[in-house]
Protein backbone atom coordinates (compact mmCIF):
# COMPACT_ATOMS: atom_id res chain seq x y z
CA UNK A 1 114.08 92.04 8.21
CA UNK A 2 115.01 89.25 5.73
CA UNK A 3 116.46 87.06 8.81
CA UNK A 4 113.22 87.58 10.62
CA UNK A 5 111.30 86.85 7.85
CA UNK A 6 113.33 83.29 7.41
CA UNK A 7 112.79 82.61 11.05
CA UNK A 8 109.07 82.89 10.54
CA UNK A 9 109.47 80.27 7.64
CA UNK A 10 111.24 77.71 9.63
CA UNK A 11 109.19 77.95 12.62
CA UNK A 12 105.70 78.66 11.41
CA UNK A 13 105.92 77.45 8.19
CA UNK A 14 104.86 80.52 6.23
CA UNK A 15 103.12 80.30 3.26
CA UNK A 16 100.63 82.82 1.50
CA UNK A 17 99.14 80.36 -1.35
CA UNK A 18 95.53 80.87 -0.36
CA UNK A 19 94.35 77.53 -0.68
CA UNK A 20 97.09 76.66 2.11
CA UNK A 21 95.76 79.98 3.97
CA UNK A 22 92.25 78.57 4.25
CA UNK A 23 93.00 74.96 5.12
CA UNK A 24 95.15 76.12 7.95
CA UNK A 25 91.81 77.77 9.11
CA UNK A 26 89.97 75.41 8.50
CA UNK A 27 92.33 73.43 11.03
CA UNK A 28 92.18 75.53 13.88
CA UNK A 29 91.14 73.85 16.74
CA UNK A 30 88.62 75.08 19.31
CA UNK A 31 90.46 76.45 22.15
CA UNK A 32 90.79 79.73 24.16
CA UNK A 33 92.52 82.31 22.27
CA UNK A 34 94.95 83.11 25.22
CA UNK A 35 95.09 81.86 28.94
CA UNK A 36 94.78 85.61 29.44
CA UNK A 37 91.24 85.49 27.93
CA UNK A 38 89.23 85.47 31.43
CA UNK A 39 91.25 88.50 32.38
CA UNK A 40 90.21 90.44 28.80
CA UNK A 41 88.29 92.73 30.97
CA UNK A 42 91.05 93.41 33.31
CA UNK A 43 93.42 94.23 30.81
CA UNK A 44 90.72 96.84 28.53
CA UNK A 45 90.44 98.37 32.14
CA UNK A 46 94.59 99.36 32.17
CA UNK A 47 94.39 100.49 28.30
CA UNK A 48 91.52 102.57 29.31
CA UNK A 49 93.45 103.92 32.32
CA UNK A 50 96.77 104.32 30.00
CA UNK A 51 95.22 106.63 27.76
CA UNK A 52 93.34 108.39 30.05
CA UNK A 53 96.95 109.47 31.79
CA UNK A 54 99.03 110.13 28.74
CA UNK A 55 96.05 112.59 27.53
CA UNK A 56 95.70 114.18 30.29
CA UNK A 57 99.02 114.21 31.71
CA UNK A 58 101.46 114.27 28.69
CA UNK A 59 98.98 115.51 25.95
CA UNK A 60 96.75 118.10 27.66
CA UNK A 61 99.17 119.34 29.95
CA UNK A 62 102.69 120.21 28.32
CA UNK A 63 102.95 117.88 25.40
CA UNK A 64 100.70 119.45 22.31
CA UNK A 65 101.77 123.12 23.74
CA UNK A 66 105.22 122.49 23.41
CA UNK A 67 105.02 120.81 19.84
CA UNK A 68 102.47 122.54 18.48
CA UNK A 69 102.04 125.90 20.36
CA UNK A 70 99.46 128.80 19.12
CA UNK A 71 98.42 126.22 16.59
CA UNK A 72 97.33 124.03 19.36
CA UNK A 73 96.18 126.75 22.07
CA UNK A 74 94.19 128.48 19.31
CA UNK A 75 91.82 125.61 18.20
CA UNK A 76 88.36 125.65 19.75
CA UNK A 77 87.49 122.67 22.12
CA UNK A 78 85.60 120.91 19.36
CA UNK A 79 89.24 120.68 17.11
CA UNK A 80 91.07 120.44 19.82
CA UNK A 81 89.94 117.24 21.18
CA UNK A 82 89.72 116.39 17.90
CA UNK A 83 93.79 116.82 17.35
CA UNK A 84 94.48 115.06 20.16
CA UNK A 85 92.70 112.41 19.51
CA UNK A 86 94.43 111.92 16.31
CA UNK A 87 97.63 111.72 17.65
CA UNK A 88 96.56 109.19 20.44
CA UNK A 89 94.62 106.90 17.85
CA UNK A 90 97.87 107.68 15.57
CA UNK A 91 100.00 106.58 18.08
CA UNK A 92 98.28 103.17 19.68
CA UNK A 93 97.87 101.90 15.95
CA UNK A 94 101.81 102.40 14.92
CA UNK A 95 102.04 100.44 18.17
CA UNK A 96 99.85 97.82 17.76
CA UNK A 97 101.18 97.04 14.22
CA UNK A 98 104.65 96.90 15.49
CA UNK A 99 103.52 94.52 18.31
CA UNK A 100 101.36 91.94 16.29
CA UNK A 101 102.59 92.66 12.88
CA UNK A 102 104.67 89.12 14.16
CA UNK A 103 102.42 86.91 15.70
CA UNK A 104 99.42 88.19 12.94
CA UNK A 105 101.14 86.86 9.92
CA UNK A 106 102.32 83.77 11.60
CA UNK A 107 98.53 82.67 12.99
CA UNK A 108 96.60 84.01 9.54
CA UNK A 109 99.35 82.81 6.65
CA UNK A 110 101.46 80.54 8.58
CA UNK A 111 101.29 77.10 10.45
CA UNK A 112 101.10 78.56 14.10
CA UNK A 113 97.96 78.68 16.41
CA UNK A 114 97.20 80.84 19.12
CA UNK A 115 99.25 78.80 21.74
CA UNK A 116 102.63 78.74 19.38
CA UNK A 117 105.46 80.17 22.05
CA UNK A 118 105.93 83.91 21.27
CA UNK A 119 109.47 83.12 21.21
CA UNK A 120 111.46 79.70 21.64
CA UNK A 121 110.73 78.72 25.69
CA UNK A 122 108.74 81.67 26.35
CA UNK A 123 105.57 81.41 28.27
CA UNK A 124 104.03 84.18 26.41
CA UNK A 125 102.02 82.76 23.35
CA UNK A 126 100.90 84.45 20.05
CA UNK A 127 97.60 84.58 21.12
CA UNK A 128 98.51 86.85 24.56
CA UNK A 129 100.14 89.14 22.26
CA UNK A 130 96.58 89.08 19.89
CA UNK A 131 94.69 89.62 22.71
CA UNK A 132 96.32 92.55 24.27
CA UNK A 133 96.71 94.02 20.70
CA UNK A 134 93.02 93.90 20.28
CA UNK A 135 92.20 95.14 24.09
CA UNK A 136 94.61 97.93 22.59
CA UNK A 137 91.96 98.53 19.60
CA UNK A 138 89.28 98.26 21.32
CA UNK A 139 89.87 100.71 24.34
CA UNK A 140 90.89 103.26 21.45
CA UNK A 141 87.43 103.24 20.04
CA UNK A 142 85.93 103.12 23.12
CA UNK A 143 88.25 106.20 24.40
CA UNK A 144 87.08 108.25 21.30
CA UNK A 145 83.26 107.26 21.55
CA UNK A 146 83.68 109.05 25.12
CA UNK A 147 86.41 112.31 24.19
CA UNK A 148 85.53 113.14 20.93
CA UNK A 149 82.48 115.99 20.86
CA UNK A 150 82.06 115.16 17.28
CA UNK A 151 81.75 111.49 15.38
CA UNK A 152 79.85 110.79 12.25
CA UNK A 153 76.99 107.98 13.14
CA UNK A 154 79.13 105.73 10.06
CA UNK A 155 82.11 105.84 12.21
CA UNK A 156 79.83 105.61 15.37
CA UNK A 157 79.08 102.36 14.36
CA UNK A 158 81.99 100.95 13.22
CA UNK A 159 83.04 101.65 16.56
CA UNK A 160 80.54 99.78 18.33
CA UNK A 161 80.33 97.03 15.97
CA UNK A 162 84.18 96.33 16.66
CA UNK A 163 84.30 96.87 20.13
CA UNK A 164 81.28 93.96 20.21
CA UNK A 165 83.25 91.84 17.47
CA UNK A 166 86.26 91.50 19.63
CA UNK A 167 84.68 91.05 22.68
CA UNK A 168 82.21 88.56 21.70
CA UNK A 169 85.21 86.63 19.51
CA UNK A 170 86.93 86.69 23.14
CA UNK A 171 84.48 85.50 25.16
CA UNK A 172 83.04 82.37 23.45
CA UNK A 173 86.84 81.65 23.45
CA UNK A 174 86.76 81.05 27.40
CA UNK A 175 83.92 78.08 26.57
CA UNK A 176 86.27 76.62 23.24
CA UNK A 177 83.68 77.48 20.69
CA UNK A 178 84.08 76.16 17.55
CA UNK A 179 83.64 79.20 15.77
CA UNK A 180 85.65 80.70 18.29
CA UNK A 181 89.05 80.60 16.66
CA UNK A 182 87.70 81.13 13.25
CA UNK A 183 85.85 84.53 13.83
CA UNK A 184 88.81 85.89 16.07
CA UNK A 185 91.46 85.21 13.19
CA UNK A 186 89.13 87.18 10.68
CA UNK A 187 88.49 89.79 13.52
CA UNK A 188 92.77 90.19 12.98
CA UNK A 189 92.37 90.02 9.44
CA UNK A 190 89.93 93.23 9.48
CA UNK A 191 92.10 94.95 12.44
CA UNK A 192 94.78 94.62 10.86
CA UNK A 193 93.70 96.30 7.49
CA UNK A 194 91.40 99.05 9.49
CA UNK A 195 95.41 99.96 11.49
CA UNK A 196 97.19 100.22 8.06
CA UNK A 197 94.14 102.09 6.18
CA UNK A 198 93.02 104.68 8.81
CA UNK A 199 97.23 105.58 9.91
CA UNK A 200 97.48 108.04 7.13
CA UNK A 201 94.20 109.60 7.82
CA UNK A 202 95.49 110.39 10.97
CA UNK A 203 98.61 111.83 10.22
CA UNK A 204 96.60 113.52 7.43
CA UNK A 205 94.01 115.46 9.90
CA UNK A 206 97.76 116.26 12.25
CA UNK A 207 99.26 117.62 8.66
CA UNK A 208 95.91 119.91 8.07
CA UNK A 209 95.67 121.20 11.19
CA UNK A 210 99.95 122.30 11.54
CA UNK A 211 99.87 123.54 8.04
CA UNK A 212 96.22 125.35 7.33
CA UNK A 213 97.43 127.16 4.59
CA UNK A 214 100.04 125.13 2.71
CA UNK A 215 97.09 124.13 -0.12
CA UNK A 216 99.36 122.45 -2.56
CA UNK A 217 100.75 120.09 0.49
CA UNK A 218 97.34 119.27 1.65
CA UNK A 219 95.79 118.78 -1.93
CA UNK A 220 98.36 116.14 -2.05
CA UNK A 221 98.21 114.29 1.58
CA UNK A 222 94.55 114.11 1.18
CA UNK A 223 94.57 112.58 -2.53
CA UNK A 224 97.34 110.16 -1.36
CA UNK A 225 94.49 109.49 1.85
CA UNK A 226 91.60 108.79 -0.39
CA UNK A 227 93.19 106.51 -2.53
CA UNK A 228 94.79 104.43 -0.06
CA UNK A 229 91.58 104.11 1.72
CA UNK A 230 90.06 102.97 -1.02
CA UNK A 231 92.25 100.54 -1.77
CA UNK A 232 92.46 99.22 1.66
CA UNK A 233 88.79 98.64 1.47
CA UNK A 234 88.58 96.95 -1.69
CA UNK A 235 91.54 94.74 -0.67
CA UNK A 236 89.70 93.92 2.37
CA UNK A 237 86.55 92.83 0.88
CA UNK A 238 88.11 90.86 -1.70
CA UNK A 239 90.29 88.91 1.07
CA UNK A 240 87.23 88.56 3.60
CA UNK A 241 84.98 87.64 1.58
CA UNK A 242 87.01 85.16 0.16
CA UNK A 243 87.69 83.78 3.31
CA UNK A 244 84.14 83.99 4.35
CA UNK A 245 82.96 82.18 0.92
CA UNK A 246 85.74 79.21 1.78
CA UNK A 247 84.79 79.06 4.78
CA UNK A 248 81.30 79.11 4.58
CA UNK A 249 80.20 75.44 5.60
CA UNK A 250 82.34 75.96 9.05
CA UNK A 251 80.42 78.81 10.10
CA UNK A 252 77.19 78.22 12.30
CA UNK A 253 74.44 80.70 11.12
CA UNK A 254 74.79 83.48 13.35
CA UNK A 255 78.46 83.75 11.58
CA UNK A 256 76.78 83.35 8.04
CA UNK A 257 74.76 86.19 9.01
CA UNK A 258 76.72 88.56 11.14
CA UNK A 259 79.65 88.30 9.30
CA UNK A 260 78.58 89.59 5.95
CA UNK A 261 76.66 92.60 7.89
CA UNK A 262 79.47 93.70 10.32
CA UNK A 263 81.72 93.46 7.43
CA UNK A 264 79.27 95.44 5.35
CA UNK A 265 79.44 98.70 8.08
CA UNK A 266 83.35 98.05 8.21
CA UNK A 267 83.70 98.98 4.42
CA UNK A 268 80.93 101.87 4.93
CA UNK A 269 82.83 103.64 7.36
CA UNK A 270 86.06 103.75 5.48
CA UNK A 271 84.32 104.21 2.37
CA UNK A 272 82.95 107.05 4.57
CA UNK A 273 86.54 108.15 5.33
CA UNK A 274 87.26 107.92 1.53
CA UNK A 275 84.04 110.35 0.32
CA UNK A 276 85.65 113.09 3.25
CA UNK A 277 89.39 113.04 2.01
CA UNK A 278 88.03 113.41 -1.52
CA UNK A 279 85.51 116.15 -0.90
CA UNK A 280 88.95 118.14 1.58
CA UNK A 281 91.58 116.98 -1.79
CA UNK A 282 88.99 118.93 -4.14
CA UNK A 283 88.22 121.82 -1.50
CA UNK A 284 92.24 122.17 -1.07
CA UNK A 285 92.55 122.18 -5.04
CA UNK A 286 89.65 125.06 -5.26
CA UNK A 287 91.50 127.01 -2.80
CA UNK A 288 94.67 126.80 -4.76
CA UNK A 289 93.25 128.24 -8.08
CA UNK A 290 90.99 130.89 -5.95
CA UNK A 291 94.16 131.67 -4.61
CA UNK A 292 95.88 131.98 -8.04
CA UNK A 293 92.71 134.36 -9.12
CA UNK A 294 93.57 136.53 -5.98
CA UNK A 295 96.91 137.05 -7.24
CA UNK A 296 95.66 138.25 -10.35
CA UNK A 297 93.53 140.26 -9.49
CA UNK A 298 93.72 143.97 -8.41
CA UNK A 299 92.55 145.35 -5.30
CA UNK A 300 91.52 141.78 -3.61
CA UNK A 301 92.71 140.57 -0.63
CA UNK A 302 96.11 138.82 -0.19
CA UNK A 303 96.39 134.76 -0.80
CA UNK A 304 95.85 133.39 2.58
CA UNK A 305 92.81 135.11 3.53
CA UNK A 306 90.61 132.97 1.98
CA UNK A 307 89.32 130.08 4.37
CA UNK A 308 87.11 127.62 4.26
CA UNK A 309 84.78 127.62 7.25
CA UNK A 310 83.01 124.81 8.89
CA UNK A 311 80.10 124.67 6.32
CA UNK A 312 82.46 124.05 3.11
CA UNK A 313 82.24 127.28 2.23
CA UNK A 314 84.68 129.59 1.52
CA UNK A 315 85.46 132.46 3.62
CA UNK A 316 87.41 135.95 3.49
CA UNK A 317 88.94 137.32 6.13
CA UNK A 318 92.35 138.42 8.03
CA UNK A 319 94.83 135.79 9.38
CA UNK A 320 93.63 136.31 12.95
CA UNK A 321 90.22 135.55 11.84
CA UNK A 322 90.75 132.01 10.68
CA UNK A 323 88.05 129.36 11.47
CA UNK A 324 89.10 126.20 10.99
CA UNK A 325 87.63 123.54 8.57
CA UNK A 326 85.42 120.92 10.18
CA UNK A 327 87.39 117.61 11.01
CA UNK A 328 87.07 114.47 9.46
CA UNK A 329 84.09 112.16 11.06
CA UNK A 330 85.92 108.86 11.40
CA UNK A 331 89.08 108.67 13.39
């Protein structure tokens, strides 16, 4: 890691002193993001298609039965899509991060541009990678506007709003916009913290849905979930609107006024995400003290019995009874 991390200083000529950050934005110069750019389309069509097979040849059909089993097979159609979904979205974000975790930092804090070599005489450039990476994002929220039964309108739109970010970033790109390069490198700059803020969320909902009953566990992954949240999105807005404040004489005005209001439905939804994991960290903590008050008391039934159903309230019945808690809104 360190060597890599020196190679990106030699080439690119890290630095993370934002006054540096902002004039090398301020630098960029108007060009297409990637030769790959007319061909965006094209490639959203093969991430569509990608996911498409591994859920419903991998996931669907042997995958989540073999993992998961009766825990899987038992959850109504609503939760299940729900599950799998989590896992898909879980797994194209760990990807994505590993991908353009490189080229990311070396565009946004360093001295590259979106044509900088990939690698030393390589004809892939930074900005392929970027592109691809955000075709990635983009066909996942467009794959869980269409599979998931169930999506809060807050997440709905921070959905949409992306998905039109990234494509509209790409396309002026084609024509060398000047605000082209400038809205793309913010579009990474939110991507990048809406990947590392909504992972855990994701394993979270995976976690509550494997171990239903294990309330101190889940009490615990969900505080952990609604703190990082939070902190991603106040780390965001700080950064962004920073950026945005800098760079505020470079924008036209449809950036001066989209940006602050696509940026505002960003920090909604996660603050969204943040209200859930608090209100499932306090139901997990109530069932751990009604549990306690079951043990104590005579006659009751047995710890474990109690459920929450899909209303937030709290339920007794046997095992075989359960009905899961409703999932999470946001992916």
């Amino acid at each position: 890691m360190t060597d890599t991390i020196d190679t990106m200083v030699r080439r690119h000529g890290l630095h993370i002193g934002p006054d540096n950050i902002v004039q090398h934005i301020k630098g960029f110069p108007a060009s297409k993001i990637s030769d790959l750019a007319p061909y965006s389309a094209l490639i959203l069509c093969v991430v569509l298609i990608v996911l498409f097979l591994i859920k419903f040849y991998v996931m669907e059909l042997f995958l989540m039965r073999r993992l998961y089993g009766s825990k899987y097979t038992d959850l109504d159609e609503i939760n299940r899509r729900g599950f799998v979904n989590n896992h898909i979205a879980g797994a194209t974000k760990a990807l994505i991060l590993i991908v353009g975790v490189y080229p990311f930092i070396a565009v946004a804090f360093g001295k590259a541009h979106f044509h900088t070599p990939f690698a030393y005489s390589s004809l892939v450039t930074l900005g392929d990678i970027l592109l691809v990476c955000a075709q990635m994002l983009t066909g996942m929220f467009i794959f869980e506007l269409i599979y998931r039964v169930k999506i809060s309108p807050v997440s709905m739109f921070h959905h949409i709003g992306s998905i039109l970010v990234a494509q509209a970033a790409i396309t002026i790109s084609i024509n060398q916009d000047k605000d082209a390069s400038i809205e793309f490198v913010l579009c990474t700059v939110w991507g990048a913290f809406d990947i590392i803020a909504e992972f855990l969320p994701h394993v979270a909902i995976i976690l509550y849905r494997v171990y239903p009953t294990s309330h101190v566990f889940l009490s615990n992954v969900f505080r952990i979930a609604c703190f990082t949240t939070l902190a991603g999105t106040i780390s965001e807005t700080v950064l962004a609107m920073y950026f945005f404040g800098l760079l505020w004489h470079h924008f036209s005005l449809g950036l001066r006024i989209s940006t602050p209001m696509l940026h505002i439905a960003f920090s909604a939804a996660q603050l969204h995400g943040t209200r859930i994991f608090y209100m499932m960290w306090r139901k997990q903590e109530k069932l751990i003290r009604e549990g306690d008050d079951l043990e104590k008391a005579p006659g009751l039934p047995s710890e474990g019995s109690v459920e929450v159903s899909s209303e937030g309230s709290v339920d007794v019945s046997s095992p075989g009874d359960r009905h899961e808690d409703s999932e999470r809104g946001s992916s």
